[in-house]
Protein backbone atom coordinates (compact mmCIF):
# COMPACT_ATOMS: atom_id res chain seq x y z
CA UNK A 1 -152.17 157.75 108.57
CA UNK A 2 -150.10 159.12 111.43
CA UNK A 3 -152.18 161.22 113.73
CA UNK A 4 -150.64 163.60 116.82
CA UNK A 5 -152.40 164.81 119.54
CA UNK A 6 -151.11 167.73 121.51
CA UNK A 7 -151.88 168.16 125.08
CA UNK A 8 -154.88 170.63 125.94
CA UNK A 9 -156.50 172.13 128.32
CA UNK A 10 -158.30 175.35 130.38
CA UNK A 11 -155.58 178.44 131.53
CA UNK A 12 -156.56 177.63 134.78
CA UNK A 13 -155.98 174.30 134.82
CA UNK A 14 -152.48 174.35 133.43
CA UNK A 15 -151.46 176.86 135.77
CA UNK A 16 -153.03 174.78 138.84
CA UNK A 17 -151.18 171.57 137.32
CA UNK A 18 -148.11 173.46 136.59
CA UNK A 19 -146.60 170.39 134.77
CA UNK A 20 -143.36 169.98 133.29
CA UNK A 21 -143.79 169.55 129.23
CA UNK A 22 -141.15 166.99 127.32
CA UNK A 23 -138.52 168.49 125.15
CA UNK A 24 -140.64 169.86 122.26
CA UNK A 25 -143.87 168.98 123.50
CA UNK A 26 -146.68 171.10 122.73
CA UNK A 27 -149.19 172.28 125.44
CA UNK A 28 -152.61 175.06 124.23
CA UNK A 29 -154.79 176.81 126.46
CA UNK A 30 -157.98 175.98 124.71
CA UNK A 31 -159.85 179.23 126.44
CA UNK A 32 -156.82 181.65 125.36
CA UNK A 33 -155.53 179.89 122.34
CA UNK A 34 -152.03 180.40 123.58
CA UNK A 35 -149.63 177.87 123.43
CA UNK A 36 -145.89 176.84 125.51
CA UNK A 37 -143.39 174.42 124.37
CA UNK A 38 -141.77 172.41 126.59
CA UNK A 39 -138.20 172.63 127.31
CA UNK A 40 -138.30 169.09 129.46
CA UNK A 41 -137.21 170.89 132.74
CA UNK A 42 -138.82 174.30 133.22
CA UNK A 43 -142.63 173.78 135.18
CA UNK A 44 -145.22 175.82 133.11
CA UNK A 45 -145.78 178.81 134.63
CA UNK A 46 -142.38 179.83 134.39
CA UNK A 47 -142.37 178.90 130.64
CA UNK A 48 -143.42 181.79 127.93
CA UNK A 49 -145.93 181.49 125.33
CA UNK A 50 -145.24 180.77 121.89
CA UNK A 51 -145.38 183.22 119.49
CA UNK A 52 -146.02 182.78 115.59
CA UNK A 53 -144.01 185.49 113.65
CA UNK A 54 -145.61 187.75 111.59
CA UNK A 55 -145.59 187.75 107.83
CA UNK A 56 -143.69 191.35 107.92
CA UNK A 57 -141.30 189.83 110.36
CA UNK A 58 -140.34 186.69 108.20
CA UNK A 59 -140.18 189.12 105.14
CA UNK A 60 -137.62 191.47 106.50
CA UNK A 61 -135.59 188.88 108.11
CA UNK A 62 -135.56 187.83 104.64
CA UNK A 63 -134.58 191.08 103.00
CA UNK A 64 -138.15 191.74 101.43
CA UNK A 65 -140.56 193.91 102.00
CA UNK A 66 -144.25 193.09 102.84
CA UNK A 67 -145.07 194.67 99.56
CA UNK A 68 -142.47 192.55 97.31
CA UNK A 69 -143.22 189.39 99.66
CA UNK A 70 -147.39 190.09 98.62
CA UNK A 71 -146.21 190.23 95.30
CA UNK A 72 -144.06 186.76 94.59
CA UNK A 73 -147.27 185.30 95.92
């Protein structure tokens, strides 16, 4: 079984490290439950949060609405 671990720590800590994240890689505040991705050349406090879109965002980028998209489910 393949197992990945994702680098993790306190707000604080990250933005005292300020460390540069690998292309991809994936670094969580585990206070804030935010999280950056790296770009492999930008140090993290200059780097913006991930953000999940919302399920009424990927339905009308879709061409649904939240209603129709609740109802294929």
């Amino acid at each position: 079984m393949t197992h990945i671990n994702q680098r993790r720590d306190l707000s604080a800590n990250w933005t005292s490290a300020n460390p540069v994240l690998q292309l991809g890689e994936v670094g969580w505040e585990t206070d804030t439950r935010k999280a950056k991705l790296g770009d492999g050349v930008t140090p993290w406090n200059d780097l913006l949060y991930a953000v999940a879109p919302s399920a009424s965002a990927v339905a009308s980028v879709n061409g649904v609405t939240r209603s129709e998209h609740l109802a294929a489910d």
